[in-house]
N, C-alpha and C. Protein backbone atom coordinates (compact mmCIF):
# COMPACT_ATOMS: atom_id res chain seq x y z
N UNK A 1 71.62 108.74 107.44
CA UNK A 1 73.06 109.05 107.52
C UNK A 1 73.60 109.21 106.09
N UNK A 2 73.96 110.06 105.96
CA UNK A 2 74.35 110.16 104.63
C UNK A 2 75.99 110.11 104.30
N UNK A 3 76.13 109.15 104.55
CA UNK A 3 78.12 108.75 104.01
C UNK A 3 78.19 108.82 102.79
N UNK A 4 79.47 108.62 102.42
CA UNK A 4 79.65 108.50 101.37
C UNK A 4 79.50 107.16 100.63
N UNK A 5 78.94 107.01 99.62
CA UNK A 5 78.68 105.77 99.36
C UNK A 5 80.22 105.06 98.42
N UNK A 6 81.24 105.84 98.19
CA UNK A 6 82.24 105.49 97.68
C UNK A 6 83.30 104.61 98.84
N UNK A 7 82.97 104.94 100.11
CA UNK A 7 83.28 104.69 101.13
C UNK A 7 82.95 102.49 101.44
N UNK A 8 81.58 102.79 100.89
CA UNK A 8 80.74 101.70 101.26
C UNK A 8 81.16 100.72 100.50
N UNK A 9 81.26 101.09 98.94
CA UNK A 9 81.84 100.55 97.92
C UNK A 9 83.35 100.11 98.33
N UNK A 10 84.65 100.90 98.55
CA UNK A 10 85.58 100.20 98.96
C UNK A 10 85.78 99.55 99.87
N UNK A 11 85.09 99.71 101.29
CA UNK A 11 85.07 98.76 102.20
C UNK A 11 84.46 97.25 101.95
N UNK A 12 83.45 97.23 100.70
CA UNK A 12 82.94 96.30 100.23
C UNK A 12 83.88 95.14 99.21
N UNK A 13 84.78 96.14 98.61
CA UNK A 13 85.78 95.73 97.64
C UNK A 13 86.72 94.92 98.91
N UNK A 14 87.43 95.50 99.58
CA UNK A 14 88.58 95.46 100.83
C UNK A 14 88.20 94.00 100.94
N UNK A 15 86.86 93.82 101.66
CA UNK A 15 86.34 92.16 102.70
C UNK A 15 86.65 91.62 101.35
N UNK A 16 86.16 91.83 100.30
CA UNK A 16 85.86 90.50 99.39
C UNK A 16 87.32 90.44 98.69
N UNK A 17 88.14 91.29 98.38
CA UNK A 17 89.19 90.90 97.76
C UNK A 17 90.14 90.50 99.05
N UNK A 18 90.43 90.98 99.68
CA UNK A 18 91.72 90.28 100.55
C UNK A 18 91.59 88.86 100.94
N UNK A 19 90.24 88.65 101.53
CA UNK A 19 90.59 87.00 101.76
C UNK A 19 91.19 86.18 100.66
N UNK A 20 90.25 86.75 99.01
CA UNK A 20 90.64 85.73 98.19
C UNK A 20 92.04 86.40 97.80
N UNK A 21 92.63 87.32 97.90
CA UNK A 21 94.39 87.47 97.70
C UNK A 21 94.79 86.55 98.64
N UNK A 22 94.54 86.21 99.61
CA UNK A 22 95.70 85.44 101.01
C UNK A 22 95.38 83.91 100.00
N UNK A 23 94.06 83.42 100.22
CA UNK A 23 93.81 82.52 99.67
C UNK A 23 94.74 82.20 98.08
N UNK A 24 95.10 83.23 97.57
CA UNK A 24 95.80 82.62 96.19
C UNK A 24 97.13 82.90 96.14
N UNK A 25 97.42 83.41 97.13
CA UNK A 25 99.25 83.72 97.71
C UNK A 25 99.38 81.91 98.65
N UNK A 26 98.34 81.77 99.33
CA UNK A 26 98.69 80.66 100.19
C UNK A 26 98.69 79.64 98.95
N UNK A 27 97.73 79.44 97.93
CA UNK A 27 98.27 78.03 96.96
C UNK A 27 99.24 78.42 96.32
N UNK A 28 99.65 79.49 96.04
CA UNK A 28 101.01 79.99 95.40
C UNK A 28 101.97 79.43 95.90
N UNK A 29 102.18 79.46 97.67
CA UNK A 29 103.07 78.83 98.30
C UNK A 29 102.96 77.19 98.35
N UNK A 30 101.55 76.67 98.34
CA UNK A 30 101.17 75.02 98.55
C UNK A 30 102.10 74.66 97.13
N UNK A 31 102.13 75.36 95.79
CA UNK A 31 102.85 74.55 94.61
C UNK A 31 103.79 74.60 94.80
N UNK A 32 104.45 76.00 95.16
CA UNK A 32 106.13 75.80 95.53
C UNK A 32 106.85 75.05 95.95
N UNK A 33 105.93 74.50 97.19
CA UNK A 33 106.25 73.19 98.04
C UNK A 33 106.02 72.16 97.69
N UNK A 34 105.43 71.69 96.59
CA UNK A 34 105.41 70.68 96.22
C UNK A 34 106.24 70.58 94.88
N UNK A 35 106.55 71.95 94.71
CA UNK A 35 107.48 71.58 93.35
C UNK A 35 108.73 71.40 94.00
N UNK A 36 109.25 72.08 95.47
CA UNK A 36 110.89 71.49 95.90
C UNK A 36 110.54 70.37 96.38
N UNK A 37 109.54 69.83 96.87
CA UNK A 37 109.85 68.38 97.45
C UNK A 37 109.88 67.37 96.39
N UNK A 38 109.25 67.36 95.31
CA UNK A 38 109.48 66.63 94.38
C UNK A 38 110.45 66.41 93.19
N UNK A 39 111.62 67.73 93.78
CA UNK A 39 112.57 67.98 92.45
C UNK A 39 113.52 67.63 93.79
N UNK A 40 113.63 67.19 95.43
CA UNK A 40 114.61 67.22 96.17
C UNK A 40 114.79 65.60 96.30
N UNK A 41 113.70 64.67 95.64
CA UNK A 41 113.65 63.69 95.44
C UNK A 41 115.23 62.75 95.00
């Protein structure tokens, strides 16, 4: 089968970068929350 291998390459990029974007947006949000609960003190 001859695809495109540029194809293969971004779908390869896509899996591996998005989880770790959610993953560093979600501790983005875990500090936030711990910086208002500790300044609501």
């Amino acid at each position: 089968m001859a695809e495109k291998p540029g194809l293969y390459a971004a779908r390869a990029i896509h899996l591996y970068a998005m989880p770790t974007y959610h993953l560093h947006i979600y501790d983005q949000i875990q500090v936030m929350e711990l910086v208002l609960d500790s300044s609501s003190d």
